[in-house]
Protein backbone atom coordinates (compact mmCIF):
# COMPACT_ATOMS: atom_id res chain seq x y z
CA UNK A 1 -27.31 48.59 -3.13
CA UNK A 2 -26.19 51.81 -4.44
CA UNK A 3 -23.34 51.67 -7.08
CA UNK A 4 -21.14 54.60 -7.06
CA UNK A 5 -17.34 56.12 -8.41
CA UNK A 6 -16.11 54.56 -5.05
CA UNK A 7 -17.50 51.34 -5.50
CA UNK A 8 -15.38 48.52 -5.35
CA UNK A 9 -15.52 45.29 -7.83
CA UNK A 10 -15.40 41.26 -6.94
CA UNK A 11 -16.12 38.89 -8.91
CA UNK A 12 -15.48 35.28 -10.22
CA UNK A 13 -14.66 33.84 -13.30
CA UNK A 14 -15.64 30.34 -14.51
CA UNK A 15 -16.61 28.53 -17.79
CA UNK A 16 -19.60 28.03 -17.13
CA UNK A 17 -20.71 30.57 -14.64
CA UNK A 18 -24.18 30.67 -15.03
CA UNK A 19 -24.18 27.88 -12.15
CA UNK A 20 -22.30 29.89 -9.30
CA UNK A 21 -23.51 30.56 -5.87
CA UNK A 22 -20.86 33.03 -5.44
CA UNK A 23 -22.63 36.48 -6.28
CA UNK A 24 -25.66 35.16 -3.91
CA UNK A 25 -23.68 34.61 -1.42
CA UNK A 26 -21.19 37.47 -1.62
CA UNK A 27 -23.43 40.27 -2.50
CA UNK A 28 -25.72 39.40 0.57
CA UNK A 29 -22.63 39.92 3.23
CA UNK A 30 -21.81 42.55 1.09
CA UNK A 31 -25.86 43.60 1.92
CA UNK A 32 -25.58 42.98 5.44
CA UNK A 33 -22.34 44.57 5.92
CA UNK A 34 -23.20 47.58 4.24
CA UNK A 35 -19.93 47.50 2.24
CA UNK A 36 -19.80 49.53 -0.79
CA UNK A 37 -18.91 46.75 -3.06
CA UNK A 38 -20.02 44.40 -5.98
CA UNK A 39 -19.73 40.64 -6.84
CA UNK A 40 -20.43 39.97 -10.47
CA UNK A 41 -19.98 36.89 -12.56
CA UNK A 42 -17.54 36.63 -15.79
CA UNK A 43 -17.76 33.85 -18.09
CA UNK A 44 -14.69 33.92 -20.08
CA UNK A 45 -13.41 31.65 -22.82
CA UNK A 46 -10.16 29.60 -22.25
CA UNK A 47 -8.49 30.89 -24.81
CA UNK A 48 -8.76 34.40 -23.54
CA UNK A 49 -7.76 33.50 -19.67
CA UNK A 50 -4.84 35.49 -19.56
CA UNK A 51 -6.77 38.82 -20.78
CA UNK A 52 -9.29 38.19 -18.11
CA UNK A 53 -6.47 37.83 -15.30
CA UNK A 54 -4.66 41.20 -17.14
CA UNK A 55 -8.16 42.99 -16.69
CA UNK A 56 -7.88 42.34 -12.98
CA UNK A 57 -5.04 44.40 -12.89
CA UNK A 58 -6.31 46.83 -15.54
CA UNK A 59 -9.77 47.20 -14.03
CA UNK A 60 -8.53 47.65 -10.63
CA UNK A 61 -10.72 44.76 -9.13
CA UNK A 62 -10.41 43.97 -5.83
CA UNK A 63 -10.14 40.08 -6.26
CA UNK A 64 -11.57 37.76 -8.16
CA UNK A 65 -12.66 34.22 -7.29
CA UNK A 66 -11.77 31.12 -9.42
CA UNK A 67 -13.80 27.91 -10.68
CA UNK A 68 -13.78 25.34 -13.02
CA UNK A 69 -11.53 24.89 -15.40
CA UNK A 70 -9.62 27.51 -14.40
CA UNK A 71 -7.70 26.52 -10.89
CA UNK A 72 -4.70 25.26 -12.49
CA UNK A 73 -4.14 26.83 -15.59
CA UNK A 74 -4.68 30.56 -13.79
CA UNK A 75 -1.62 29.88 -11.59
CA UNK A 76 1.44 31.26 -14.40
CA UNK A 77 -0.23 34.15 -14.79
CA UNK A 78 -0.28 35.50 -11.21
CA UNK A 79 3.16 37.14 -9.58
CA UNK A 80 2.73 35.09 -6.40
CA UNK A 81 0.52 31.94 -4.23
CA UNK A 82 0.16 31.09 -1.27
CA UNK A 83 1.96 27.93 0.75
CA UNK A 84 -1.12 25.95 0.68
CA UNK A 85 -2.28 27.07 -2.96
CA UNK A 86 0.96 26.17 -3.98
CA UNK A 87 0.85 22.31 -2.36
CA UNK A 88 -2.36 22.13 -3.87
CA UNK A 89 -1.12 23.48 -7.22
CA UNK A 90 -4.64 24.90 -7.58
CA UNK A 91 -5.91 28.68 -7.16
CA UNK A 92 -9.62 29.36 -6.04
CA UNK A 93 -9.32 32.93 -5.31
CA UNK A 94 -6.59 35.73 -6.88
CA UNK A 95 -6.35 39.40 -4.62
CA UNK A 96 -5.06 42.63 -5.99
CA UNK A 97 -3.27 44.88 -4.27
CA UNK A 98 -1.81 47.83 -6.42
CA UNK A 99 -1.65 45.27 -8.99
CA UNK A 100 0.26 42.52 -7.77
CA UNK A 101 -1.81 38.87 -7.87
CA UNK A 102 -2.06 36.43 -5.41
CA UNK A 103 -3.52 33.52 -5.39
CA UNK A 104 -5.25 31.48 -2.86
CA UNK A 105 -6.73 28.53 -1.79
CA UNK A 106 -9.71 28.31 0.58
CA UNK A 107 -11.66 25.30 -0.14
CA UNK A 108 -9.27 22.92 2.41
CA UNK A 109 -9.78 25.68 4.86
CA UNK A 110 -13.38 26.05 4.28
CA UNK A 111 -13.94 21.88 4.32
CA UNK A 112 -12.17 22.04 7.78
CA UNK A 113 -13.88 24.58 9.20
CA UNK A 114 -17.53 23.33 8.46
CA UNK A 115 -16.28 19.82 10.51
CA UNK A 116 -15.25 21.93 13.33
CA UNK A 117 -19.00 23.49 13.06
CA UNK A 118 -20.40 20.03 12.61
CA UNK A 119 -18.34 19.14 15.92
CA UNK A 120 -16.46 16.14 13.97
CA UNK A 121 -13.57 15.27 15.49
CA UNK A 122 -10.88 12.53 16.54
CA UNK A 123 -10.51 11.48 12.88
CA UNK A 124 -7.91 9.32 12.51
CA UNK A 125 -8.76 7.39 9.09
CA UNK A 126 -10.02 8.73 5.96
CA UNK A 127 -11.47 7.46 2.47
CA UNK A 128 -11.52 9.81 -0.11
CA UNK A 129 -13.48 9.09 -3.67
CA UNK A 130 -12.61 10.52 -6.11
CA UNK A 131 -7.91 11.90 -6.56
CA UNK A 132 -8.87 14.79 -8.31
CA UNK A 133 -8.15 18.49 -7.17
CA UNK A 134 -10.67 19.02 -4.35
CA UNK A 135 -9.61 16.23 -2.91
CA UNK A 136 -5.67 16.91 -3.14
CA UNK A 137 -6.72 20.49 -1.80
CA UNK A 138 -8.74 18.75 1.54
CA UNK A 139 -6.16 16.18 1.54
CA UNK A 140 -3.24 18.90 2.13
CA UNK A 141 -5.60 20.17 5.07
CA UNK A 142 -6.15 17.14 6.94
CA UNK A 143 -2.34 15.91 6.57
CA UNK A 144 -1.69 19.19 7.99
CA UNK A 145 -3.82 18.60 11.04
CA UNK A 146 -2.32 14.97 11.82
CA UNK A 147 -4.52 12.57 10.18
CA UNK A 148 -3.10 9.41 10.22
CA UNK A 149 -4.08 7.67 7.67
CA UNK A 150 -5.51 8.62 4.38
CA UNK A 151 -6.55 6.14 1.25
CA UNK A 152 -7.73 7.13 -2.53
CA UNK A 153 -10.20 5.16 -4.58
CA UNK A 154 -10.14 6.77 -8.48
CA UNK A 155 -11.34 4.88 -11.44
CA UNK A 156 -7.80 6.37 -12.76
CA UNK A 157 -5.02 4.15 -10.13
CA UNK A 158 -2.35 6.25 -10.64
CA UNK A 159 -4.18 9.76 -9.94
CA UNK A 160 -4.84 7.58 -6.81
CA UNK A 161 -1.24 7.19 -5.97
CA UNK A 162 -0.48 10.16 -6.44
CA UNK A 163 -1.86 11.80 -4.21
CA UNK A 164 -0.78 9.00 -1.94
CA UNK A 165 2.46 10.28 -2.48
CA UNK A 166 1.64 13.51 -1.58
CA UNK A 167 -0.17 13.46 1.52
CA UNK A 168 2.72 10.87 2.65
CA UNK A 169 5.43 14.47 2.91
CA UNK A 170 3.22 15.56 5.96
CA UNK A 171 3.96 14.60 9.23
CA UNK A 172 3.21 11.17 10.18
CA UNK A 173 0.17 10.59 7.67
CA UNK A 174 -0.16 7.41 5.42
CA UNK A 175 -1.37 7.77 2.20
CA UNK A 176 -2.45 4.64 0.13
CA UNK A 177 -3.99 4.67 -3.46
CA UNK A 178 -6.28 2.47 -5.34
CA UNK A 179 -8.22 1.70 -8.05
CA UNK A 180 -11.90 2.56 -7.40
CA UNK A 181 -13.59 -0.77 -6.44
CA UNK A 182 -16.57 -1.89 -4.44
CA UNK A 183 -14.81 -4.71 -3.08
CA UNK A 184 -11.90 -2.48 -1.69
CA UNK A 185 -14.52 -0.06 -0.19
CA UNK A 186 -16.09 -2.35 1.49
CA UNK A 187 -12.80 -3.10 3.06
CA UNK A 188 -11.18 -0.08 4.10
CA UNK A 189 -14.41 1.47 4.78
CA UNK A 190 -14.82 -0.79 8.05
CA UNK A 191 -11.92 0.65 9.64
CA UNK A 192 -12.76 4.58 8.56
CA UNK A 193 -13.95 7.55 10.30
CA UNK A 194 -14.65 9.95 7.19
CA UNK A 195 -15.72 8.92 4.21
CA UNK A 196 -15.47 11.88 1.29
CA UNK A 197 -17.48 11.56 -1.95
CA UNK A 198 -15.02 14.08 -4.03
CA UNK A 199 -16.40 13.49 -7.29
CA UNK A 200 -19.25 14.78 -9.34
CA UNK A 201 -21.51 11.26 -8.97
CA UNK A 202 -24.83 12.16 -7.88
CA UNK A 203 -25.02 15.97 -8.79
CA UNK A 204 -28.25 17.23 -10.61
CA UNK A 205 -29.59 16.05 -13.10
CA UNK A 206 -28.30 12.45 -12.34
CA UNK A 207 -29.19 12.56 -8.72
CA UNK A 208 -30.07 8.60 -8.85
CA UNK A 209 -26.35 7.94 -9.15
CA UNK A 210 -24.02 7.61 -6.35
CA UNK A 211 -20.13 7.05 -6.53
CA UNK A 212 -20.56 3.31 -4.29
CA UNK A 213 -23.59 0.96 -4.18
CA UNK A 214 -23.54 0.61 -0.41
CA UNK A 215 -22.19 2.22 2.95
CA UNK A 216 -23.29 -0.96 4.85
CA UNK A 217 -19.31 -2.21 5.82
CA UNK A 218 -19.22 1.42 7.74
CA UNK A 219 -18.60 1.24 11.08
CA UNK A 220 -21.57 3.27 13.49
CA UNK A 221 -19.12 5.96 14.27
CA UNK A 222 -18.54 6.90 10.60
CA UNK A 223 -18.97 10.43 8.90
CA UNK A 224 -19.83 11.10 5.24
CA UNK A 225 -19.32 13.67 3.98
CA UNK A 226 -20.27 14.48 0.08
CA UNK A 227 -19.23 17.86 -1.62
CA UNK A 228 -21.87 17.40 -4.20
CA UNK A 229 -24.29 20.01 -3.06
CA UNK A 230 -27.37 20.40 -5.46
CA UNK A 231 -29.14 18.45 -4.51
CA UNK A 232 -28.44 18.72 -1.04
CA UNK A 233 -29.51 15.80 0.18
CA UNK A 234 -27.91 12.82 -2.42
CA UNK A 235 -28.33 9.33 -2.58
CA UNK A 236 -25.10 9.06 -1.23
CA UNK A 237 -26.13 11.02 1.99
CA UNK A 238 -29.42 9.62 1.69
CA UNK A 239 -27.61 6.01 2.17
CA UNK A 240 -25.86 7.25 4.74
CA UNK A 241 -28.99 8.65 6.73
CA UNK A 242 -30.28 5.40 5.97
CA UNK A 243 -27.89 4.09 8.31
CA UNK A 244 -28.15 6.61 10.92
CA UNK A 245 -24.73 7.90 10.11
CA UNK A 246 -23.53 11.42 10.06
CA UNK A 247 -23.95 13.29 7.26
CA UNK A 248 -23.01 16.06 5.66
CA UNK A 249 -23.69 18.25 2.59
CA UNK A 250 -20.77 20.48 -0.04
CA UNK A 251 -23.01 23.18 1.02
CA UNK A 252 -21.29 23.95 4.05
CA UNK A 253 -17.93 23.84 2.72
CA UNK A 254 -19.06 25.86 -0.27
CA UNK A 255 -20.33 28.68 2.26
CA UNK A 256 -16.81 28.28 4.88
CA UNK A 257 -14.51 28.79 1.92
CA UNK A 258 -16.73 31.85 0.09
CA UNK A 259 -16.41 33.18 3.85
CA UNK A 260 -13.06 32.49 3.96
CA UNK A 261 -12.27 34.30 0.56
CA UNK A 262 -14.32 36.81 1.04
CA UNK A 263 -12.48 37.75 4.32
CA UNK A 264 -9.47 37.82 2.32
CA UNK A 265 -10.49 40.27 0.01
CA UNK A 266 -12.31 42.84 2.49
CA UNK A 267 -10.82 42.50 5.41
CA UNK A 268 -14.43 42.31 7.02
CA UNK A 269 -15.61 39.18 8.90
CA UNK A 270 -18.77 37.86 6.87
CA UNK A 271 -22.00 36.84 7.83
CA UNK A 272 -21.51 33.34 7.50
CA UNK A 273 -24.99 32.56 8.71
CA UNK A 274 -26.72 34.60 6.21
CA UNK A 275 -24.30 33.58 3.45
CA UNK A 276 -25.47 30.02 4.18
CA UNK A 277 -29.45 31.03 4.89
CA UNK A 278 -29.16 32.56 1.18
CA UNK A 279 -28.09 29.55 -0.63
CA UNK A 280 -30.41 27.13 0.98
CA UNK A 281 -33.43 29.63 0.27
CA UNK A 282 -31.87 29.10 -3.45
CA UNK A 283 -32.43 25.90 -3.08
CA UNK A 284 -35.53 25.42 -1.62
CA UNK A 285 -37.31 27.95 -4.24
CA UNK A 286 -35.71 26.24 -7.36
């Protein structure tokens, strides 16, 4: 990579950053593209959010992406977002040009496109865990596309039925919320085609946990899917495989969205296979 006056700055910001795949992954379609760009990392303190959204503008950056805690509270200080950024009150990704913002939201778009690549299909009922914002961003997506029915488990019951309410203004879906319970599982997991692990249970170090004690009310036909991704293969997943159910990994929607955002910002179509081959040689070395 040779770094020049005509290069051209990404980036993401985050507190912490130290964790993100996001420079891997970019800089290597930036690599294999032969783009004369750069994908850097910026930790910044909340207090000082709005200087670090400013500097986009001063800076001339190209785009930045957006992670934890940041998503929500980065919103007032951009001049315009998207439709589905906006349903999803949540920005993962803010684009420059000539110094207007405007925010995105890829990680619904990403999360759909990695079950189209996993050939998952004819879903009709889903079980989220977990009402947080991932899943009221993949929620918005799968309303969109004519789920039927949708039900929320959260330790908090009205974060639950919240997003109940939400996913209820699109088309013909039914949304239902409840307080996280094994018992209720059980139950609606009998009836559901994709089951969603949307909360941190499981991720490293605690990779012993897992957000339910059993998938063994699943029907055959069931998908689970779990967004934790390090380690890639959970005990959640690892129940799942157990069962000889399908499973898959956050990986892949962590690689669809970057793809998608990085699209966004360049214009170029990525490399999604080598964006994906990159991570999972991350993981497999550490």
């Amino acid at each position: 990579m040779i770094i020049n006056n005509d290069t051209i700055l990404m980036g993401v910001i985050g507190n912490p950053i130290k964790h993100s795949l996001s420079p891997l992954m970019h800089n290597r379609a930036i690599e294999i593209l032969g783009l004369n760009y750069i994908y850097l990392p910026f930790e910044v303190a909340p207090e000082r959010l709005d200087e670090a959204v400013a500097a986009v503008r001063a800076l001339n950056l190209q785009g930045i992406n957006v992670t934890v805690p940041f998503k929500e509270k980065v919103i007032p200080y951009l001049d315009a977002i998207s439709p589905g950024a906006e349903a999803c009150a949540a920005v993962n990704l803010i684009k420059n040009e000539d110094g207007r913002l405007t925010g995105y939201n890829t990680d619904g778009r990403g999360f759909m496109v990695s079950l189209h690549e996993e050939g998952v299909a004819d879903i009709k009922r889903v079980i989220f865990i977990g009402a947080g914002g991932a899943a009221r961003a993949l929620a918005y997506e799968l309303a969109l596309a004519g789920i039927s029915e949708i039900n929320f488990l959260d330790i908090d019951r009205g974060k639950a039925q919240e997003l109940a309410i939400f996913v209820n203004k699109y088309r013909n879906c039914q949304g239902a919320g409840y307080k996280m319970s094994e018992e209720i599982f059980a139950s609606l997991s009998q009836d559901a085609d994709l089951i969603i692990n949307c909360t941190p249970v499981g991720m490293f170090p605690h990779v012993d946990s897992t957000p339910v004690s059993s998938l063994q009310q699943a029907s055959p036909h069931t998908v689970v899917y779990d967004l934790v991704y390090n380690p890639l293969m959970t005990r959640f997943l690892a129940m799942a495989q157990a069962r000889q159910l399908k499973n898959i990994s956050g990986l892949l929607m962590l690689v669809h969205q970057g793809a998608i955002a990085f699209e966004i910002l360049t214009g170029c179509k990525p490399p999604v296979n080598c964006m994906k081959e990159v991570v999972c040689d991350y993981f497999k070395q550490s």
